[in-house]
PDB file of N, CA and C in Angstrom:
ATOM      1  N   UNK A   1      32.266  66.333  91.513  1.00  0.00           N
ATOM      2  CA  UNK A   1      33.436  67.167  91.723  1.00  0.00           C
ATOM      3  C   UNK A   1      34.690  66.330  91.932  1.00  0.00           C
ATOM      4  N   UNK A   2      34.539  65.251  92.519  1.00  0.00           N
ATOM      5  CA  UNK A   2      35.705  64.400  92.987  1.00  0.00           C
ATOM      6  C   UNK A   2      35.294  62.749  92.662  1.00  0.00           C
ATOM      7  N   UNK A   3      36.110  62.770  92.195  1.00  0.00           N
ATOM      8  CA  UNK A   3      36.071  60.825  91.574  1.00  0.00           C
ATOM      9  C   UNK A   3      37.119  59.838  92.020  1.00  0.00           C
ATOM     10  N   UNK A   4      36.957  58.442  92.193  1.00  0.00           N
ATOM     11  CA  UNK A   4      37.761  57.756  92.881  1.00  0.00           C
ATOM     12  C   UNK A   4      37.193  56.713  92.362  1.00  0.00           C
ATOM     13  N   UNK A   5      38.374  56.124  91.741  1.00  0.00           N
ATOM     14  CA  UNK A   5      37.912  54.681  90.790  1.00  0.00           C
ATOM     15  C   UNK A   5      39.147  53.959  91.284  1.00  0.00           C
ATOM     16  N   UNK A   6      38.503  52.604  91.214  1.00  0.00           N
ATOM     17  CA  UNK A   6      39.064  51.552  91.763  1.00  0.00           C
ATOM     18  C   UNK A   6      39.690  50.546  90.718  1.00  0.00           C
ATOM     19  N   UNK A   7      40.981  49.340  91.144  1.00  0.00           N
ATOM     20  CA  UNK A   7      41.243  48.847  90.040  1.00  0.00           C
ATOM     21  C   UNK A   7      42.328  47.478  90.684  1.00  0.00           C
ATOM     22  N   UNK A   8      42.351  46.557  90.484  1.00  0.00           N
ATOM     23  CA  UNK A   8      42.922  45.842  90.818  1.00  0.00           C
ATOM     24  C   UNK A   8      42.252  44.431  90.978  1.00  0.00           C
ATOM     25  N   UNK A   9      41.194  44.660  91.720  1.00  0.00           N
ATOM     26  CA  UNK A   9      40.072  43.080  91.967  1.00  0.00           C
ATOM     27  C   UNK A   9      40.477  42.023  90.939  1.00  0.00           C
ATOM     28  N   UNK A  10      40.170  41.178  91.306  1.00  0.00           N
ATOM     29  CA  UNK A  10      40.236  39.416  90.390  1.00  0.00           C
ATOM     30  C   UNK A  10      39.926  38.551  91.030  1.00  0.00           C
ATOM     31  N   UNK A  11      40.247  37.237  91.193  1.00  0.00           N
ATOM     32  CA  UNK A  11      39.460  36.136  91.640  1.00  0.00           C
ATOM     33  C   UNK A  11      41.139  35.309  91.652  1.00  0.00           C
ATOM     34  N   UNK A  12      41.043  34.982  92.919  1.00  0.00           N
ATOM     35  CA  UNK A  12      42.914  34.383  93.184  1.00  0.00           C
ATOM     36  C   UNK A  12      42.213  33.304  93.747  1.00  0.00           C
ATOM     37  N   UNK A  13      43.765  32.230  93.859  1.00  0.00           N
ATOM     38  CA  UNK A  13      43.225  31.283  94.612  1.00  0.00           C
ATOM     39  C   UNK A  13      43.862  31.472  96.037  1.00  0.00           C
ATOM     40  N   UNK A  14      43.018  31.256  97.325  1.00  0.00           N
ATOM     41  CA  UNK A  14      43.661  31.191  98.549  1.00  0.00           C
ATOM     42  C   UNK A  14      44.853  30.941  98.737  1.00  0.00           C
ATOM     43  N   UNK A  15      45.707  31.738  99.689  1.00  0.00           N
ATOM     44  CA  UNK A  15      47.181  31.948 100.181  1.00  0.00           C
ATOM     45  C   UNK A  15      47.395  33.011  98.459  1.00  0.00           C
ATOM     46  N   UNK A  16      46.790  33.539  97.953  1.00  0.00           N
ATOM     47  CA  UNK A  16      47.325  34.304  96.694  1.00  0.00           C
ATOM     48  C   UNK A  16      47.300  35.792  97.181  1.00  0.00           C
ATOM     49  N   UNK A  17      47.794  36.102  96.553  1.00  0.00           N
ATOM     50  CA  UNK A  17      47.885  38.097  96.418  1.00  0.00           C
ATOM     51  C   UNK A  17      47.236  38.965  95.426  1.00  0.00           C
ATOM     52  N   UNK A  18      47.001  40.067  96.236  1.00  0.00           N
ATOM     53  CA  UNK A  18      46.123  41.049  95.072  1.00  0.00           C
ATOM     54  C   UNK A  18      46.437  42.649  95.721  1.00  0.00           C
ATOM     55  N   UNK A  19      46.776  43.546  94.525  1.00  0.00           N
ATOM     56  CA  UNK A  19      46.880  44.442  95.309  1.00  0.00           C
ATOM     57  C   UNK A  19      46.221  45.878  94.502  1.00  0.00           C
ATOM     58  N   UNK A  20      45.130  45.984  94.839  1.00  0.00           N
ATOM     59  CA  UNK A  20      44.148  47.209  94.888  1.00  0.00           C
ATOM     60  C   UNK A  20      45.021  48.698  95.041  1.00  0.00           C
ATOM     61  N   UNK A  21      44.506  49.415  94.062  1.00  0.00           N
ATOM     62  CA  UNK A  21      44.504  51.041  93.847  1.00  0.00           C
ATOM     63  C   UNK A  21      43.484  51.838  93.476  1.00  0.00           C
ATOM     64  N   UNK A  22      43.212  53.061  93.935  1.00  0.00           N
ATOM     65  CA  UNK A  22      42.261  53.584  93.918  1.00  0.00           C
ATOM     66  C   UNK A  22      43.561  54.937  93.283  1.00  0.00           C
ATOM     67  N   UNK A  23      42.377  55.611  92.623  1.00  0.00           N
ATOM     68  CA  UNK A  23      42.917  57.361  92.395  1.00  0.00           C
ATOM     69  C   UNK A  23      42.225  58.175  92.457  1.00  0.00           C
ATOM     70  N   UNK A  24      42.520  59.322  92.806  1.00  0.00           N
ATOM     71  CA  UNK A  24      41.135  60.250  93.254  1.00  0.00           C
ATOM     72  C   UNK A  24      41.645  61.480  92.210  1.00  0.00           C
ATOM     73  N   UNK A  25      40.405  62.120  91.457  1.00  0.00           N
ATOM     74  CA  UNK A  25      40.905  62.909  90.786  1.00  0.00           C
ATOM     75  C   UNK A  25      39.563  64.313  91.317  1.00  0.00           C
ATOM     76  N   UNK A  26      40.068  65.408  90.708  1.00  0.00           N
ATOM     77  CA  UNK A  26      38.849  66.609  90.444  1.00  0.00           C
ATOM     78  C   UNK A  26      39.609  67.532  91.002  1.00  0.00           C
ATOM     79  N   UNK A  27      38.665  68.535  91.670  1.00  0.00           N
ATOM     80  CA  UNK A  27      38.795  70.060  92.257  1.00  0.00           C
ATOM     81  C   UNK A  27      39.013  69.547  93.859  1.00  0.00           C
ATOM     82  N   UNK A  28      39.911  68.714  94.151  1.00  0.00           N
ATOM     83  CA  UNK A  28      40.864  68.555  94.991  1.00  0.00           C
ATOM     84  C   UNK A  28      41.966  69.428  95.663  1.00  0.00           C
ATOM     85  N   UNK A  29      41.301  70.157  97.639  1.00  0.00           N
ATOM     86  CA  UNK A  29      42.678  71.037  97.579  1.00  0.00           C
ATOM     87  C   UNK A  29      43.081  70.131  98.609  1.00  0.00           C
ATOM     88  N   UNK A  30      42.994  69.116  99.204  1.00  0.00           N
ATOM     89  CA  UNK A  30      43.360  68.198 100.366  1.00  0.00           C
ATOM     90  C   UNK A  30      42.854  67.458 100.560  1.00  0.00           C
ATOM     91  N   UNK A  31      43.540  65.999 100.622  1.00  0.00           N
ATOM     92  CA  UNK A  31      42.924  64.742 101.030  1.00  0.00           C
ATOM     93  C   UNK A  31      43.651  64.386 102.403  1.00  0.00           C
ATOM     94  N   UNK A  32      42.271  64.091 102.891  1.00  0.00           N
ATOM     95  CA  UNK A  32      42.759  63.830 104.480  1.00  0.00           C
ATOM     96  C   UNK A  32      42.628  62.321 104.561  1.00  0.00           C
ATOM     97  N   UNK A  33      41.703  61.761 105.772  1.00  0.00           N
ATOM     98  CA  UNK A  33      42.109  60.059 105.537  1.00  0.00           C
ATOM     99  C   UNK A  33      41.490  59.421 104.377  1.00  0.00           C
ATOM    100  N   UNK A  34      42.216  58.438 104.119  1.00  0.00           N
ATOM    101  CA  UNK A  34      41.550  57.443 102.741  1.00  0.00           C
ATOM    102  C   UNK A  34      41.984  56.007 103.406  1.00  0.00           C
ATOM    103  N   UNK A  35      41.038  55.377 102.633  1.00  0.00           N
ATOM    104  CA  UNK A  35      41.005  53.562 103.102  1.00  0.00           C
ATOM    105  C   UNK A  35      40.340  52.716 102.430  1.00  0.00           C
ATOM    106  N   UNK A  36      40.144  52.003 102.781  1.00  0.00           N
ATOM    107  CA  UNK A  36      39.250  50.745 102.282  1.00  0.00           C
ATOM    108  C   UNK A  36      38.206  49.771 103.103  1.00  0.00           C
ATOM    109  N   UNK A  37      37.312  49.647 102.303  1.00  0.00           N
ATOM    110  CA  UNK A  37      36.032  49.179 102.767  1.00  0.00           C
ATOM    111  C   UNK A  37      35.894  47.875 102.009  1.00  0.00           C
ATOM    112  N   UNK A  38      34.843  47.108 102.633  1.00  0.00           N
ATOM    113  CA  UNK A  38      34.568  46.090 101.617  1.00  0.00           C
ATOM    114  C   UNK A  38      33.415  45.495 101.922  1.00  0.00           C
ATOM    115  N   UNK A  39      32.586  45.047 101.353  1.00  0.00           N
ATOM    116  CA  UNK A  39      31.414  44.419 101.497  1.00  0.00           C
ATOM    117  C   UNK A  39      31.094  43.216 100.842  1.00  0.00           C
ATOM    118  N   UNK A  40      30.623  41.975 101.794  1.00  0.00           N
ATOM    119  CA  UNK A  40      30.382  40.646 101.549  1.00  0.00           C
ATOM    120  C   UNK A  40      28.874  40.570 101.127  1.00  0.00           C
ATOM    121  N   UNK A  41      28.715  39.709 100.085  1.00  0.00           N
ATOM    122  CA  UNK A  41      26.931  39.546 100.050  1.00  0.00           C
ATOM    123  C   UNK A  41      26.282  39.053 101.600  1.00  0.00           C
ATOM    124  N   UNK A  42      25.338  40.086 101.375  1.00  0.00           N
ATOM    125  CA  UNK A  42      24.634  39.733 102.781  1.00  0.00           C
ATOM    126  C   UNK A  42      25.028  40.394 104.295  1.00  0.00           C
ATOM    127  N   UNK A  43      26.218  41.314 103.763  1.00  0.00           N
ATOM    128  CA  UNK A  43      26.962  41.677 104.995  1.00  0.00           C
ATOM    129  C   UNK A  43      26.812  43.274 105.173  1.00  0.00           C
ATOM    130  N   UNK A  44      27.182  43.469 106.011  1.00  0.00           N
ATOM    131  CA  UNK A  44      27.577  45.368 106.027  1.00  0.00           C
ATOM    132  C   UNK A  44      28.540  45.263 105.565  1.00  0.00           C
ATOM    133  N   UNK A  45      28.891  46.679 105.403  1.00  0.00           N
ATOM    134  CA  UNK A  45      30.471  47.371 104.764  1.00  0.00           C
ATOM    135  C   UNK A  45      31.180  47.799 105.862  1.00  0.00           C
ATOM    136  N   UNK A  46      32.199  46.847 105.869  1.00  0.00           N
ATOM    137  CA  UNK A  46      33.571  46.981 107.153  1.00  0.00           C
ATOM    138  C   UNK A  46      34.229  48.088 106.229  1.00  0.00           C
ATOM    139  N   UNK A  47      34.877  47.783 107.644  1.00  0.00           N
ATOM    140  CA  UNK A  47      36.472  49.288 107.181  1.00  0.00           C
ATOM    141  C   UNK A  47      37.566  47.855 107.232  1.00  0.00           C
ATOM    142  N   UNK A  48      38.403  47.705 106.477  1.00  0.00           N
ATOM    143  CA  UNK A  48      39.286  47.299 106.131  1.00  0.00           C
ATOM    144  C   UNK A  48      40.815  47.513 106.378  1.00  0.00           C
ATOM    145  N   UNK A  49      40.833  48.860 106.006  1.00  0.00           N
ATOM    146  CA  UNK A  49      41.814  49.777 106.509  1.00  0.00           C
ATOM    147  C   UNK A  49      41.827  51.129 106.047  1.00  0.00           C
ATOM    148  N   UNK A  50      42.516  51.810 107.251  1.00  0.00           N
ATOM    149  CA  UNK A  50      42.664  53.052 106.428  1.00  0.00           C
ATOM    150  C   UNK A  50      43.804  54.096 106.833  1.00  0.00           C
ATOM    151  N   UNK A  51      43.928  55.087 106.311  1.00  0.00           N
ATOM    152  CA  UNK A  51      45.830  55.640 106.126  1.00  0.00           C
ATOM    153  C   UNK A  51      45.548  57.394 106.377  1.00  0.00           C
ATOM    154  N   UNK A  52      45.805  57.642 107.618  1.00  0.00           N
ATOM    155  CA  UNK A  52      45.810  59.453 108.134  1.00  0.00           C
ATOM    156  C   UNK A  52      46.938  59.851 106.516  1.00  0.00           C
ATOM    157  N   UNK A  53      46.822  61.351 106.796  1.00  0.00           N
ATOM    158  CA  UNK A  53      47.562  62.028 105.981  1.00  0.00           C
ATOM    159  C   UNK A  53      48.701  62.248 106.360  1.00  0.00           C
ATOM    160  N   UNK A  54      49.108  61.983 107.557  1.00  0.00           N
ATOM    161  CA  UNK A  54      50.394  61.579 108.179  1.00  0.00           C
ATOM    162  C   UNK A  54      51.168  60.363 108.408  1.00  0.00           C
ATOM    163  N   UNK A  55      50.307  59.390 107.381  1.00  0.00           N
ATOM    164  CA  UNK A  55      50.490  58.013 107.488  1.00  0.00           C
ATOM    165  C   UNK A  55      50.188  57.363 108.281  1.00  0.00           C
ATOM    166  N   UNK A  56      49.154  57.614 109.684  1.00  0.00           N
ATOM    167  CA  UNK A  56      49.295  56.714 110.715  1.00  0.00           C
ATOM    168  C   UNK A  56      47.822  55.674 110.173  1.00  0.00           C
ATOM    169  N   UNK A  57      48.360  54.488 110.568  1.00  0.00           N
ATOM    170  CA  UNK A  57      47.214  53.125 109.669  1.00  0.00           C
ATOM    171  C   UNK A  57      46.640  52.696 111.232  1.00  0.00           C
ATOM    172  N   UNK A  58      45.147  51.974 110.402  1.00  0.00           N
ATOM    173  CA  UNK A  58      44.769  51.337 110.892  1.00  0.00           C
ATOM    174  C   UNK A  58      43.987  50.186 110.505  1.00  0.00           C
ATOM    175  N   UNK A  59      43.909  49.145 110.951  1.00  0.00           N
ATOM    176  CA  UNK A  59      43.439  47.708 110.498  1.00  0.00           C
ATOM    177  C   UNK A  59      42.341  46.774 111.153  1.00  0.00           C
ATOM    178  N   UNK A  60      41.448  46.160 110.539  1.00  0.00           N
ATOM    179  CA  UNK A  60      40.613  45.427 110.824  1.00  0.00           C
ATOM    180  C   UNK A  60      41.158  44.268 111.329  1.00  0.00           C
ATOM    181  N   UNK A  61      41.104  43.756 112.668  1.00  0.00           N
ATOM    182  CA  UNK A  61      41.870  42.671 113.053  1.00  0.00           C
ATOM    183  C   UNK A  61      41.856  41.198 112.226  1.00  0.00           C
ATOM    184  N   UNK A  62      41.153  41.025 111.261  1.00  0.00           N
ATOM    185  CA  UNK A  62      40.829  40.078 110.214  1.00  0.00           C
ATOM    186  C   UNK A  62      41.789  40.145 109.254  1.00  0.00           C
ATOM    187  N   UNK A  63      42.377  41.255 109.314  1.00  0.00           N
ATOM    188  CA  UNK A  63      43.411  41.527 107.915  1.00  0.00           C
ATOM    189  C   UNK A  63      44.905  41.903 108.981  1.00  0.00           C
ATOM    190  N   UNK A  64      45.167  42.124 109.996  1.00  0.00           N
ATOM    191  CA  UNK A  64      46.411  42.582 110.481  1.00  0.00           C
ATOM    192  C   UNK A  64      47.347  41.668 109.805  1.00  0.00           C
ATOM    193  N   UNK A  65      48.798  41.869 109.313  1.00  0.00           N
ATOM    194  CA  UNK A  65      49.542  40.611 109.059  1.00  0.00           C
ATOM    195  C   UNK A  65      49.547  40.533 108.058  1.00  0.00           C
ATOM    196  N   UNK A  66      48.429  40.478 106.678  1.00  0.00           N
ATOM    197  CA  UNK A  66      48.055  40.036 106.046  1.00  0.00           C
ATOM    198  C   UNK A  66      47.650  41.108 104.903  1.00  0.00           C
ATOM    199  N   UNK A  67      47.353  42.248 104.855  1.00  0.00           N
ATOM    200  CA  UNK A  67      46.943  43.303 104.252  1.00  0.00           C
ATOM    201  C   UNK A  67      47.908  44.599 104.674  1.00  0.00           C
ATOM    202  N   UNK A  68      48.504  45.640 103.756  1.00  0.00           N
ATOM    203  CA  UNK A  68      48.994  46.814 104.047  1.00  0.00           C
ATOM    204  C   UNK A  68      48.527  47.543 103.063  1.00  0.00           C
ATOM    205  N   UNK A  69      48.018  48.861 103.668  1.00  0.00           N
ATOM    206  CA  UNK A  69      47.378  50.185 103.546  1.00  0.00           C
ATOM    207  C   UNK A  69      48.524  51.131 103.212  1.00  0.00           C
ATOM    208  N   UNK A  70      48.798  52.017 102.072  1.00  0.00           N
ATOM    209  CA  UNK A  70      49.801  52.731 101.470  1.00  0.00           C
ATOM    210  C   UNK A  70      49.093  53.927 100.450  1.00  0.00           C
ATOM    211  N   UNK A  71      49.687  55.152 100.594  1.00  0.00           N
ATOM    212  CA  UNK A  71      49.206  56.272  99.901  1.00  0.00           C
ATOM    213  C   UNK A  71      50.232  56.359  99.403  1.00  0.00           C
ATOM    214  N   UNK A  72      50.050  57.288  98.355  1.00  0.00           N
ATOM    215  CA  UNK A  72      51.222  58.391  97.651  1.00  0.00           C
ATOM    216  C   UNK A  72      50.281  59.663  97.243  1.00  0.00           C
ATOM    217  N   UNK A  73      50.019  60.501  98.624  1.00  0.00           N
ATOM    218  CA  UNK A  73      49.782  62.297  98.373  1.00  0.00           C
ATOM    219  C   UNK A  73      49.761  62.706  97.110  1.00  0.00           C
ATOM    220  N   UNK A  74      51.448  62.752  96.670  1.00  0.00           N
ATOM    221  CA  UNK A  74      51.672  64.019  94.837  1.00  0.00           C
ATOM    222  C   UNK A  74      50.789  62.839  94.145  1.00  0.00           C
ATOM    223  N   UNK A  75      50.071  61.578  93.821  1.00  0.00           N
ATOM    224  CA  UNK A  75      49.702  61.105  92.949  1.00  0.00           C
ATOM    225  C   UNK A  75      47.996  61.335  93.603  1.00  0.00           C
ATOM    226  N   UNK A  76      47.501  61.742  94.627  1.00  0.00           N
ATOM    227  CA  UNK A  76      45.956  60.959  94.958  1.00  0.00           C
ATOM    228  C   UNK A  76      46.461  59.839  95.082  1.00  0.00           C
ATOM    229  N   UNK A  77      46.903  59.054  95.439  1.00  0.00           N
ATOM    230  CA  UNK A  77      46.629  57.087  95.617  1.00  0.00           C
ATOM    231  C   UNK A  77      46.486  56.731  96.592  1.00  0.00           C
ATOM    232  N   UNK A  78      45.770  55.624  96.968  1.00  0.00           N
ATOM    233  CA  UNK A  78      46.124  55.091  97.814  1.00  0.00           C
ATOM    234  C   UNK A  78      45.986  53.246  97.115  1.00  0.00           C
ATOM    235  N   UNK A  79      46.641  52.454  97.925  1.00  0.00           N
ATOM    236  CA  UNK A  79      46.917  51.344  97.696  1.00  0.00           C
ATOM    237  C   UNK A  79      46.446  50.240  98.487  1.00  0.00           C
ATOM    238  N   UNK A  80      46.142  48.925  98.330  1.00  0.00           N
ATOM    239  CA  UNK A  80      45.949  47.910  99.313  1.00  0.00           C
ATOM    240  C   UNK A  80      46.613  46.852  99.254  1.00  0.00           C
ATOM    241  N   UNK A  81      47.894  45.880  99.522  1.00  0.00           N
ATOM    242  CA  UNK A  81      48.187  45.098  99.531  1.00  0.00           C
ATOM    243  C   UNK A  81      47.956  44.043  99.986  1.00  0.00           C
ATOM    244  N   UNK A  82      47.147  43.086  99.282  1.00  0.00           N
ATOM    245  CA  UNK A  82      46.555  41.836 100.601  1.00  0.00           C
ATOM    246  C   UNK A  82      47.341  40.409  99.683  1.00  0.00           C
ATOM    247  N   UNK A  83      47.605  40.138 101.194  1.00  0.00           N
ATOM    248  CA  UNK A  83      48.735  38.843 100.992  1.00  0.00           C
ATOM    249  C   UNK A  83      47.739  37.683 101.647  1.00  0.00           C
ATOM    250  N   UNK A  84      48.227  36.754 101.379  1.00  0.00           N
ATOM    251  CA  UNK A  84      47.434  35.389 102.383  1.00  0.00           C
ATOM    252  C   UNK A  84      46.259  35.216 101.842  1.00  0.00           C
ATOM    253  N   UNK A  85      45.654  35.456 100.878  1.00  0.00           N
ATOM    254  CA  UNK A  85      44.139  36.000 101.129  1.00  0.00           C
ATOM    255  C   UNK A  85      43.401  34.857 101.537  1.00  0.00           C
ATOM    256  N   UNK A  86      41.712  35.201 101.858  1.00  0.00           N
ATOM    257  CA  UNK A  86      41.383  33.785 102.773  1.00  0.00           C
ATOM    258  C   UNK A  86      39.972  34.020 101.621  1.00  0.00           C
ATOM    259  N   UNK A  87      39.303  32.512 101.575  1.00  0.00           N
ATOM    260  CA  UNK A  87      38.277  33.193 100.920  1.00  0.00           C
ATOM    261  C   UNK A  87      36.997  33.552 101.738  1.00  0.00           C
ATOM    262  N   UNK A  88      37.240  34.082 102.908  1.00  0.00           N
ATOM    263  CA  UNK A  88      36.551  34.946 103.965  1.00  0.00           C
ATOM    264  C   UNK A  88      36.506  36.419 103.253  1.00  0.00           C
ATOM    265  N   UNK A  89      37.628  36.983 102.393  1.00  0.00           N
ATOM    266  CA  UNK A  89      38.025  38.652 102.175  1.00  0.00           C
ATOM    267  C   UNK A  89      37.491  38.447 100.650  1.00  0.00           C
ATOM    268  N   UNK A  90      36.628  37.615 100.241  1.00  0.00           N
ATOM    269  CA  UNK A  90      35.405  37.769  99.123  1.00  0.00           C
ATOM    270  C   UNK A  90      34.450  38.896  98.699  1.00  0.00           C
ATOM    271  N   UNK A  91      34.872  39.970  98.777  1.00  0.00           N
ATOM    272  CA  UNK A  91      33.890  41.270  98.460  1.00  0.00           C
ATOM    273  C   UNK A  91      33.980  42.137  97.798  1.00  0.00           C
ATOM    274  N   UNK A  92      33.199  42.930  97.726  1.00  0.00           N
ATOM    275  CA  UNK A  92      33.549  43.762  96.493  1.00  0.00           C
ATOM    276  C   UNK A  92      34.049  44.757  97.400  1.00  0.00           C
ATOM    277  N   UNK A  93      35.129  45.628  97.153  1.00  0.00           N
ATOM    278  CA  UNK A  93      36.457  46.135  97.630  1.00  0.00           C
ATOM    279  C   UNK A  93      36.052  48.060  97.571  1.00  0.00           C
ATOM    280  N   UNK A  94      35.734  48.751  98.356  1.00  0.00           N
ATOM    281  CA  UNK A  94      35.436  50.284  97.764  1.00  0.00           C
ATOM    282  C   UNK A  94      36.531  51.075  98.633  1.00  0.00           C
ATOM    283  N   UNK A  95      37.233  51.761  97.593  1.00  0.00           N
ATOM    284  CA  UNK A  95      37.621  52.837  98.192  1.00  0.00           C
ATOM    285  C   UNK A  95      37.316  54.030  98.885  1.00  0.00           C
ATOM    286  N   UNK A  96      37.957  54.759  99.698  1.00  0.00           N
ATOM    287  CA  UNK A  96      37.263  55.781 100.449  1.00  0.00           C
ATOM    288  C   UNK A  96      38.025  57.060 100.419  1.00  0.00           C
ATOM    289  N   UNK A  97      37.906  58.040 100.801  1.00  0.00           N
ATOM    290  CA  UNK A  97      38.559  59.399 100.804  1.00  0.00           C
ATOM    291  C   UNK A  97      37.946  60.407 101.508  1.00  0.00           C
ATOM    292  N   UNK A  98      38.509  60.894 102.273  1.00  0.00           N
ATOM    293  CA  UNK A  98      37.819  62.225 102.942  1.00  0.00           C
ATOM    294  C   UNK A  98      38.427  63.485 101.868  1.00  0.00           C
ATOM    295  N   UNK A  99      37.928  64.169 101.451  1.00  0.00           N
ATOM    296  CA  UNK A  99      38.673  65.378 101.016  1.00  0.00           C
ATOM    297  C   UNK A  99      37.874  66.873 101.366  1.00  0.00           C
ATOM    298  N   UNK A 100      39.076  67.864 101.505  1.00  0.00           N
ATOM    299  CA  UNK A 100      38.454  69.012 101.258  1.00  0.00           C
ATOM    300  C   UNK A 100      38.287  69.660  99.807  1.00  0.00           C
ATOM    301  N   UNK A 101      37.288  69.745  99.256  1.00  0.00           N
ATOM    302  CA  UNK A 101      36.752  70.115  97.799  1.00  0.00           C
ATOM    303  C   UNK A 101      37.164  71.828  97.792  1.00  0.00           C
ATOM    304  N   UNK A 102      38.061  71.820  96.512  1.00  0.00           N
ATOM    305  CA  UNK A 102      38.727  73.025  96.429  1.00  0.00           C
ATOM    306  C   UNK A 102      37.425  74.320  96.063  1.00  0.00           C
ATOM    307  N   UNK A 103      36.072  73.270  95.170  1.00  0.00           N
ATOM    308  CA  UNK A 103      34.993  74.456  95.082  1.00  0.00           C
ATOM    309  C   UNK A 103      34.050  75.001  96.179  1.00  0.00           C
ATOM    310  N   UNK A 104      34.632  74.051  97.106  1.00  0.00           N
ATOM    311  CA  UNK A 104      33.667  74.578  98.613  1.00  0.00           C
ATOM    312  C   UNK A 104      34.120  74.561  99.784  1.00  0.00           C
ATOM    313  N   UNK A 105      35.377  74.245  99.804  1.00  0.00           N
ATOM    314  CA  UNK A 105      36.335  74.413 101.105  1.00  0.00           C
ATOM    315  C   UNK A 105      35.230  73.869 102.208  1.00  0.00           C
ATOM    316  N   UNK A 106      35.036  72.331 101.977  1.00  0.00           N
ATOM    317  CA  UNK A 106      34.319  71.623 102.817  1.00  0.00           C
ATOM    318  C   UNK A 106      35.045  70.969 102.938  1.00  0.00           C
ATOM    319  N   UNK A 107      34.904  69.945 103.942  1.00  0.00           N
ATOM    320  CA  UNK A 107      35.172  67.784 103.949  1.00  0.00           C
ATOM    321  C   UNK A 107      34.462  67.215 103.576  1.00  0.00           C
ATOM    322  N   UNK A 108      34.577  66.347 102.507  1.00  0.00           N
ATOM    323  CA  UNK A 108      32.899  65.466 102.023  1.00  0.00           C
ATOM    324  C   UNK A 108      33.766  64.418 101.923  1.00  0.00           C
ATOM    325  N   UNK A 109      33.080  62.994 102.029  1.00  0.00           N
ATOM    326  CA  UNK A 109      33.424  61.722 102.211  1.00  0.00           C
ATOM    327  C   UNK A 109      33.096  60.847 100.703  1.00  0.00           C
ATOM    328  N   UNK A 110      34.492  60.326  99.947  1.00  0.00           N
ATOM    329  CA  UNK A 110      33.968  59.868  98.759  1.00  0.00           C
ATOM    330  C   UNK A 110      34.247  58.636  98.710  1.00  0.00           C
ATOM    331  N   UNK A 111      33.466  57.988  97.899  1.00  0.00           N
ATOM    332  CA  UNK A 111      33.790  56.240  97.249  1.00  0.00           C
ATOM    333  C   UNK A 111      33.897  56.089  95.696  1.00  0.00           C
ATOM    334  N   UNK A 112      34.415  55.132  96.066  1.00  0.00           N
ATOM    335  CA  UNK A 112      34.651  54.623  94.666  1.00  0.00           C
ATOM    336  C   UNK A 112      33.905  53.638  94.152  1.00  0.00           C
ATOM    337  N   UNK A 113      33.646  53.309  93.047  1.00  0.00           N
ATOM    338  CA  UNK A 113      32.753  51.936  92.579  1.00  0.00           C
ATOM    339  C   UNK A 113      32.705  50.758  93.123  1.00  0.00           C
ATOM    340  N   UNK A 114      33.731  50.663  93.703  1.00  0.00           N
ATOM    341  CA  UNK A 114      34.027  49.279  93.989  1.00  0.00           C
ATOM    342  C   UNK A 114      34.333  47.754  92.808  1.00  0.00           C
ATOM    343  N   UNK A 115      35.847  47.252  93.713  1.00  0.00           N
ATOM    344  CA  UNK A 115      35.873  46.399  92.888  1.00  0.00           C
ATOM    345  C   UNK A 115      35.807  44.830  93.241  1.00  0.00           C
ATOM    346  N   UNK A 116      35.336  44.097  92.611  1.00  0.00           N
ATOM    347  CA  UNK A 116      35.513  42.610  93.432  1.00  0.00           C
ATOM    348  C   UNK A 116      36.650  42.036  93.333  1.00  0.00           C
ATOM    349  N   UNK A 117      36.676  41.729  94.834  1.00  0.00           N
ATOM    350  CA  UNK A 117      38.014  40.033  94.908  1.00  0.00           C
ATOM    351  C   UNK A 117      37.101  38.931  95.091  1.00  0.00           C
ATOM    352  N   UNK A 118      37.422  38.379  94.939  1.00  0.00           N
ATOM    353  CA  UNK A 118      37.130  36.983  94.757  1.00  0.00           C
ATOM    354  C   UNK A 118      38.139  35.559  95.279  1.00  0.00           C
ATOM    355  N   UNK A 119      38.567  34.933  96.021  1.00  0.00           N
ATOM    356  CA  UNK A 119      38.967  34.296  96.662  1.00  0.00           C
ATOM    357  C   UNK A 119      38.627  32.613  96.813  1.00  0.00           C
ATOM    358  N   UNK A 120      38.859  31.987  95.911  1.00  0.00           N
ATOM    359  CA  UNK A 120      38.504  30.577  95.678  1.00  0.00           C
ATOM    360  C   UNK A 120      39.365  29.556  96.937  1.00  0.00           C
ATOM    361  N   UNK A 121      38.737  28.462  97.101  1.00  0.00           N
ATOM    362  CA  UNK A 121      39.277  27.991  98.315  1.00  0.00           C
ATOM    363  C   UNK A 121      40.181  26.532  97.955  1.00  0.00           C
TER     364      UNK A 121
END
């Protein structure tokens, strides 16, 4: 019903930039929070960051400084800006979304494929 594909990942070299977008499409009547996740081989999947529908953010103290979390509502987007990068933030990158699904006037929690960064040292 609801899709969220990811796009941006590459392989930078440390102190480089990359900046991740996700779009959420379908039978969408409200998206509430969306963010970003990421997962290291071998690791769990952190929260990264993520952005209320009122804009209020929040950040993984690993990325404060260094990463900003940005939506745009009329489009579905949301965005990730990561500056500095370290090659610690090596993972494959998934987007997230809470939405209410216009065919069931629920909240269901979606991801996206995920994409890799890559971070050479």
């Amino acid at each position: 019903q609801v899709q969220l594909v990811e796009s941006g990942g590459g392989l930078v070299q440390a102190g480089g930039s990359l900046r991740l977008s996700c779009a959420a499409s379908g039978r969408i009547f409200s998206i509430n929070t969306m963010g970003w996740y990421r997962q290291a081989p071998g690791k769990q999947r952190e929260l990264v960051a993520d952005i209320t529908r009122g804009g209020s953010t929040n950040y993984a103290d690993s990325v404060k400084g260094r990463f900003t979390i940005s939506r745009d509502n009329a489009k579905n987007m949301v965005y990730l800006q990561m500056n500095s990068l370290k090659p610690e933030d090596t993972a494959v990158y998934y987007c997230y979304a809470r939405i209410i699904v216009a065919t069931t006037w629920s909240n269901n929690d979606y991801w996206g494929q995920g994409t890799q960064v890559t971070v050479s040292s």
